[in-house]
C-alpha atoms as a PDB file:
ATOM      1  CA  UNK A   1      66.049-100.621  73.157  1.00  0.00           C
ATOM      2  CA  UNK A   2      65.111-102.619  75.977  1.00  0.00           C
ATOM      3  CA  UNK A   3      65.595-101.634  79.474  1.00  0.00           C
ATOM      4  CA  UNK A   4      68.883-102.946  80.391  1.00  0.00           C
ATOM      5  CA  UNK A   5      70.489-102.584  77.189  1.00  0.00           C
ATOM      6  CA  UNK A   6      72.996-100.396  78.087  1.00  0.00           C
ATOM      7  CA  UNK A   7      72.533-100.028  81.525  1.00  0.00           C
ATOM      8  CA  UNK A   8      74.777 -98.659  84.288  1.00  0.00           C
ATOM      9  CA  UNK A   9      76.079-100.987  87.426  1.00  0.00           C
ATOM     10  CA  UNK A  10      76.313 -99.007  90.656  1.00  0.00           C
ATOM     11  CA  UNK A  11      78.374-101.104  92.679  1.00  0.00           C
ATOM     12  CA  UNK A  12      79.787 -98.877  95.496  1.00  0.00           C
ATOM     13  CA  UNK A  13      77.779 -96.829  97.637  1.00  0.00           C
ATOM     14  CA  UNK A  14      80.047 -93.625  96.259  1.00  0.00           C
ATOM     15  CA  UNK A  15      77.250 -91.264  94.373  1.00  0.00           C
ATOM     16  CA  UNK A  16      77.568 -90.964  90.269  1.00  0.00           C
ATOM     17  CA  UNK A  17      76.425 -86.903  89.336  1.00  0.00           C
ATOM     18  CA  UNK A  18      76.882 -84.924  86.464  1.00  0.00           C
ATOM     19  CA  UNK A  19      76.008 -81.005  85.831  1.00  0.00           C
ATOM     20  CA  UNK A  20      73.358 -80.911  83.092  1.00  0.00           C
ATOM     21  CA  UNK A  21      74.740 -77.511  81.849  1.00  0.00           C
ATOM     22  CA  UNK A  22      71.518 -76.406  81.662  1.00  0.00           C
ATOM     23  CA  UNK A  23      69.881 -73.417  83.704  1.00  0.00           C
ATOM     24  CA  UNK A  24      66.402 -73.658  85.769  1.00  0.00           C
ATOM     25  CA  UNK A  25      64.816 -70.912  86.328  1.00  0.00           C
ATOM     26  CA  UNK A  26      63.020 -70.768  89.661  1.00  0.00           C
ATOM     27  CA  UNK A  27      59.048 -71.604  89.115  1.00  0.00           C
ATOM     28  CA  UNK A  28      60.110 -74.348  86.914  1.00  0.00           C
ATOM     29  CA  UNK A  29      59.579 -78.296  87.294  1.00  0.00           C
ATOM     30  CA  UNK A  30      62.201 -80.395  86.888  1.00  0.00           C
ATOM     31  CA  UNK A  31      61.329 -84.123  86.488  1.00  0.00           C
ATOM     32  CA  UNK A  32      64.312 -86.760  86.452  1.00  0.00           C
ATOM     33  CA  UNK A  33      62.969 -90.331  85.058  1.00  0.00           C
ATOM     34  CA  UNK A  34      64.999 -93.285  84.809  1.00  0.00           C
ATOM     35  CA  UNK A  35      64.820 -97.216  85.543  1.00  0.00           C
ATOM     36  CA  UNK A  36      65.855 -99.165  88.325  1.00  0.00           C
ATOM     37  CA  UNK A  37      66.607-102.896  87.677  1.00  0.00           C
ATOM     38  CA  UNK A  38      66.744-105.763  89.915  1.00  0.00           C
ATOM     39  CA  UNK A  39      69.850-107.974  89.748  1.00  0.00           C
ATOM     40  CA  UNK A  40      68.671-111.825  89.149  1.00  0.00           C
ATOM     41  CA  UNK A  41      69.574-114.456  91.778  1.00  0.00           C
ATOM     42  CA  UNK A  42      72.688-115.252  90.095  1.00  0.00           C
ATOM     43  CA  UNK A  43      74.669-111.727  91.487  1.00  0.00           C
ATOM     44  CA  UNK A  44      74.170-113.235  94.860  1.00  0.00           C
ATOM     45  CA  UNK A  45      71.832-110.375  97.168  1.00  0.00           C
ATOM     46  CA  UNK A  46      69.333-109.150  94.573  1.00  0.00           C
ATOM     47  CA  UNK A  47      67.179-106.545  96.708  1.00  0.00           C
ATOM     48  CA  UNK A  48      68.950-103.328  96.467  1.00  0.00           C
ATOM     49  CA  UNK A  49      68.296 -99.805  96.991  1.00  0.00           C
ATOM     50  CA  UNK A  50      69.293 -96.783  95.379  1.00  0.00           C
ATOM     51  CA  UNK A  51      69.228 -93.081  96.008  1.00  0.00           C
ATOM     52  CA  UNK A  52      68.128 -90.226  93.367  1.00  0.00           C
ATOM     53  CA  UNK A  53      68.704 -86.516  93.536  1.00  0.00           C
ATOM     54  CA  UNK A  54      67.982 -83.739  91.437  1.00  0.00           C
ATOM     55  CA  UNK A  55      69.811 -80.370  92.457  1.00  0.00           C
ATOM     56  CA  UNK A  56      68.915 -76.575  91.499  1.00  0.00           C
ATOM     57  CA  UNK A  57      70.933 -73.799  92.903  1.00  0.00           C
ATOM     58  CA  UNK A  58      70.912 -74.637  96.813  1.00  0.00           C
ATOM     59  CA  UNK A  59      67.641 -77.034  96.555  1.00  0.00           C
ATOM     60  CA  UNK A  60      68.307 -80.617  96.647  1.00  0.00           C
ATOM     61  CA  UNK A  61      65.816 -83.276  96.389  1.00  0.00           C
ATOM     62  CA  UNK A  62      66.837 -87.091  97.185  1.00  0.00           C
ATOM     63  CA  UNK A  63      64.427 -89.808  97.480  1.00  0.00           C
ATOM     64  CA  UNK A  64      65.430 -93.408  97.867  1.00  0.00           C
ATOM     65  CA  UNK A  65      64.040 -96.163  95.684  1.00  0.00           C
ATOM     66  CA  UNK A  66      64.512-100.259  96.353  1.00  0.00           C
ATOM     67  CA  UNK A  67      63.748-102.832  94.403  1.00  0.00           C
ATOM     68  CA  UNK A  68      62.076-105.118  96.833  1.00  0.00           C
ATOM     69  CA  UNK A  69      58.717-105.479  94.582  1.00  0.00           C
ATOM     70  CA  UNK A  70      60.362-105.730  91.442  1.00  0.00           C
ATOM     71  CA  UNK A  71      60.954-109.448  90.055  1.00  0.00           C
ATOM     72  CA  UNK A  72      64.615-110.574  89.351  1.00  0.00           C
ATOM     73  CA  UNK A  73      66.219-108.879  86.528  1.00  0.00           C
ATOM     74  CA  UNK A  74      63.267-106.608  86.151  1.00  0.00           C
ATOM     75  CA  UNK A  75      63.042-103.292  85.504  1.00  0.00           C
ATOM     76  CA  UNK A  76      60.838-100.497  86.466  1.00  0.00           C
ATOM     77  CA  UNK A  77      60.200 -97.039  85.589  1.00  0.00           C
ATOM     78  CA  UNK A  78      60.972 -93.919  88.801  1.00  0.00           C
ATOM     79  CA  UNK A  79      60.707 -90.423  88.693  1.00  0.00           C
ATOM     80  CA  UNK A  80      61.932 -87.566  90.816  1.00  0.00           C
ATOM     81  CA  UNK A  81      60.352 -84.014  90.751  1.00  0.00           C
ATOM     82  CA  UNK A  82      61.216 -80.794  92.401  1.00  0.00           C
ATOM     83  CA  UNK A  83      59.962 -77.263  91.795  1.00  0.00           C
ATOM     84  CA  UNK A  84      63.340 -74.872  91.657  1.00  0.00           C
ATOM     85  CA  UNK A  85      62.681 -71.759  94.170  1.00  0.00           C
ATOM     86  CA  UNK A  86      65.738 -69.218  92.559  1.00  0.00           C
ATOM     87  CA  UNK A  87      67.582 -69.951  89.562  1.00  0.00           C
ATOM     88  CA  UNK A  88      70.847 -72.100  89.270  1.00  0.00           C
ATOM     89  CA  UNK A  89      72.369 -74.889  87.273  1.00  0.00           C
ATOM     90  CA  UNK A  90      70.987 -78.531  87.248  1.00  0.00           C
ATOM     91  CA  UNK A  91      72.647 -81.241  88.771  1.00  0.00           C
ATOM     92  CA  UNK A  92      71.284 -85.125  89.047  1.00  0.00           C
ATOM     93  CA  UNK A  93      72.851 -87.321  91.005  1.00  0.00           C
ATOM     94  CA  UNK A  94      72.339 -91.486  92.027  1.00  0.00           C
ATOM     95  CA  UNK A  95      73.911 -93.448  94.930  1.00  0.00           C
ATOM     96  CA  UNK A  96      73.738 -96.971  95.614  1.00  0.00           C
ATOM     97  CA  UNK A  97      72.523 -97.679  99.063  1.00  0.00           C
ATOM     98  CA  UNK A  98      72.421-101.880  99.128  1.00  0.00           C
ATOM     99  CA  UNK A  99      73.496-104.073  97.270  1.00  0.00           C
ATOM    100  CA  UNK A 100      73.972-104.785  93.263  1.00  0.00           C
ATOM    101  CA  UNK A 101      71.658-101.213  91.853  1.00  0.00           C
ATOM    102  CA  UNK A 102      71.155-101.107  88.406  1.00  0.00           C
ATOM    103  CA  UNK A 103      70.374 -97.805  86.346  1.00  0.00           C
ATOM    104  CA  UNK A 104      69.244 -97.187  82.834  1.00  0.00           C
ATOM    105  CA  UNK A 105      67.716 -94.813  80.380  1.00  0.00           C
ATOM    106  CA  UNK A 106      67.799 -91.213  82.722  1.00  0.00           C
ATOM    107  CA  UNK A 107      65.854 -88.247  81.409  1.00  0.00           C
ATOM    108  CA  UNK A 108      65.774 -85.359  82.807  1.00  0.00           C
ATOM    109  CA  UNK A 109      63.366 -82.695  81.789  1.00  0.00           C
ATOM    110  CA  UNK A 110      61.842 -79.413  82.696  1.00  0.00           C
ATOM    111  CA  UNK A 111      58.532 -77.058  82.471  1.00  0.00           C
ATOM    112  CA  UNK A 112      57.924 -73.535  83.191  1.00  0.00           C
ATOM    113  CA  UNK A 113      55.494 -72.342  85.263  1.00  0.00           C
ATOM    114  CA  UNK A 114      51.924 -71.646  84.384  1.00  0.00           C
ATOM    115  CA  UNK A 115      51.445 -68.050  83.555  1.00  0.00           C
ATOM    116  CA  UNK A 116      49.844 -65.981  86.544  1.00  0.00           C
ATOM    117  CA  UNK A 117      45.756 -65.239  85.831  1.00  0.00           C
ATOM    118  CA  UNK A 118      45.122 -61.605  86.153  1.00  0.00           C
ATOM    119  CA  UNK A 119      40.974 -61.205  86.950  1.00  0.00           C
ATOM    120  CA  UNK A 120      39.082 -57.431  86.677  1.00  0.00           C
ATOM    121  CA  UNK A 121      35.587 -56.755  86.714  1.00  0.00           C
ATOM    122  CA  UNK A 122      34.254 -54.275  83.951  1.00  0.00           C
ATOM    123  CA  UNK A 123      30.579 -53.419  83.410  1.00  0.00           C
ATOM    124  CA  UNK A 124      29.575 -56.775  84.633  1.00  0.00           C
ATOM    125  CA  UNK A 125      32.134 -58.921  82.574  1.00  0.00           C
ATOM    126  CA  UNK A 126      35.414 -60.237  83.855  1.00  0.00           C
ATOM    127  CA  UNK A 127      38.627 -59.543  82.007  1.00  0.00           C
ATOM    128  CA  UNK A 128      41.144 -61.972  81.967  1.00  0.00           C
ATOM    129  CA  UNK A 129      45.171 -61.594  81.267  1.00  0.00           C
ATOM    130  CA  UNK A 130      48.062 -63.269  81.224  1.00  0.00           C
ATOM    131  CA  UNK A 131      51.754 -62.927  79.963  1.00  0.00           C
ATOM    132  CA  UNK A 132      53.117 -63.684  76.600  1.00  0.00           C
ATOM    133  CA  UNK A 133      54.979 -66.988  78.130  1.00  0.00           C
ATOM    134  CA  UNK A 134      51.407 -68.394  78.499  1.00  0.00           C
ATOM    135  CA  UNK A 135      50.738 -68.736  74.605  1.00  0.00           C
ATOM    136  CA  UNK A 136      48.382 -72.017  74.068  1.00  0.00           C
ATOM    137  CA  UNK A 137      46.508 -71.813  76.976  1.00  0.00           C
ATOM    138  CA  UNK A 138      43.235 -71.379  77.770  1.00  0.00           C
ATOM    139  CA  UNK A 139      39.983 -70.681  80.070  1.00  0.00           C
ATOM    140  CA  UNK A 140      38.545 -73.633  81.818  1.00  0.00           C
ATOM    141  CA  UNK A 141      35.627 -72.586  84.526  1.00  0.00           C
ATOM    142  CA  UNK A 142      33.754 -74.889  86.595  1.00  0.00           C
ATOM    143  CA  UNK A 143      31.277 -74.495  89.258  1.00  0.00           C
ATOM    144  CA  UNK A 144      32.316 -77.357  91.499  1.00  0.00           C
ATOM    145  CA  UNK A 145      36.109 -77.997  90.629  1.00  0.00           C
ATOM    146  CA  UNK A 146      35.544 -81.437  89.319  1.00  0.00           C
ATOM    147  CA  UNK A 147      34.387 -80.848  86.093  1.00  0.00           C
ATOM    148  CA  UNK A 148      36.147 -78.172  83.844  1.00  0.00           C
ATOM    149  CA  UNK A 149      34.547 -76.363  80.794  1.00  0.00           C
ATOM    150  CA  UNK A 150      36.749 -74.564  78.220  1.00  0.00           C
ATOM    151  CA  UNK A 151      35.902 -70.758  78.165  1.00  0.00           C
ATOM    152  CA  UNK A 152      35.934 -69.717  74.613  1.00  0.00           C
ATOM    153  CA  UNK A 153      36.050 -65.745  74.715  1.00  0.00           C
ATOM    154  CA  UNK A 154      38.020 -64.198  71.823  1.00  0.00           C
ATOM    155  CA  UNK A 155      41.631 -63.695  72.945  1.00  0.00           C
ATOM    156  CA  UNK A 156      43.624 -61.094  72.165  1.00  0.00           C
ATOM    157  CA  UNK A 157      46.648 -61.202  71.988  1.00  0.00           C
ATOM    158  CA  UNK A 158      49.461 -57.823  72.012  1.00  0.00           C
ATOM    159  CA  UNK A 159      53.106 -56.871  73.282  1.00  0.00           C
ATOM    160  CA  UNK A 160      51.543 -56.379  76.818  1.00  0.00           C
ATOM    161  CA  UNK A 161      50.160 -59.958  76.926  1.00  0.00           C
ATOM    162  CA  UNK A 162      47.075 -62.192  76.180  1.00  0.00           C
ATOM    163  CA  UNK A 163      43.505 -61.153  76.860  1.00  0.00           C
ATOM    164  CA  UNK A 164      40.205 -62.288  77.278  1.00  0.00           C
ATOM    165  CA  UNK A 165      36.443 -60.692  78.283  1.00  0.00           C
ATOM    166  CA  UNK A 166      33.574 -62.753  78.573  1.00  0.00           C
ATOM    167  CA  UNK A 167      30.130 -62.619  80.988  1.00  0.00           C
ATOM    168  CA  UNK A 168      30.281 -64.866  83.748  1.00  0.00           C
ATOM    169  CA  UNK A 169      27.565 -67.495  83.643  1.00  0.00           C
ATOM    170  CA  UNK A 170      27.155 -68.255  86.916  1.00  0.00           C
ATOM    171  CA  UNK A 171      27.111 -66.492  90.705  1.00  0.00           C
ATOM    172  CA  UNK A 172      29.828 -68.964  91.828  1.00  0.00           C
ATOM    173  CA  UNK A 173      32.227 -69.758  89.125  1.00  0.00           C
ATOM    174  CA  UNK A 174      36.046 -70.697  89.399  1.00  0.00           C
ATOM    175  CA  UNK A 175      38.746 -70.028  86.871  1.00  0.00           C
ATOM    176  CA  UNK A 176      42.385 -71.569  85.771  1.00  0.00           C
ATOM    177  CA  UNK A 177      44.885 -71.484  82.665  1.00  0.00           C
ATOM    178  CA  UNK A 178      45.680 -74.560  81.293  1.00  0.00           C
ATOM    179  CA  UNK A 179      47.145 -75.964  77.429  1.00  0.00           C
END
């Protein structure tokens, strides 16, 4: 559907929430995305503003959006992100702040964490580990963190975790995890 199908009218500077009943565990991302519209001339003042909040436990992020670039009854895509830092229970949350704000199609999602890189040196090669959460990724090195090669060492893979040994290549050589 188009944007502004079904959207939602925030008329009153009173905020709209609602508890996601869903559980973030601290590490993880949580992205809310939604769109904004722009009243057309006809509602009378068509710049408005509108706030956006995404809460986790006792973290709260708010970030205020207007409209003021946006073309009369246009619509444009915002997102909100926070990283939760303990667990608790997801709350979003939007408040008009001026004038006639106009809200549709709100997603919220969330990722975990990237696994933590364990690095050992044995006999010259480096060992490489990782937890079980971090199934589907893999090595990328690079020498001058703009360009990344993928690492293909065999990976191993048991109820400790995921493993890898290879021989570095270079003297100076940086590592990550990624999918």
């Amino acid at each position: 559907m188009p944007d502004g199908t079904n959207c939602c009218y925030l008329p009153a500077t009173g905020p709209i929430s609602q508890y996601l009943q869903a559980t973030i565990n601290a590490g993880e991302t949580v992205t809310l995305n939604f769109c904004q519209g722009r009243a057309n001339d006809y509602l009378g003042t068509n710049i408005s503003s509108l706030s956006a909040a995404i809460a986790v436990g006792n973290l709260s992020i708010t970030t205020n959006f207007d409209d003021s670039t946006v073309a009369p009854g246009a619509w444009v895509a915002r997102s909100l992100s926070c990283t939760a830092l303990t667990n608790g229970e997801l709350k979003v949350s939007f408040a008009n702040m001026a004038n006639n704000s106009f809200l549709d199609n709100v997603t919220a999602s969330s990722v975990p964490p990237p696994p933590q890189l364990g690095i050992a040196v044995s006999n010259g090669n480096l060992l490489f580990s990782w937890g079980l959460e971090g199934e589907g990724f893999n090595v990328y090195s690079s020498t001058n963190l703009t360009l990344w090669t993928l690492e293909n060492p065999g990976l191993v893979t048991n109820f400790q975790g995921i493993s890898a040994t290879f021989a570095p290549r270079y003297s100076s050589q940086f590592f990550r995890l990624q999918k």
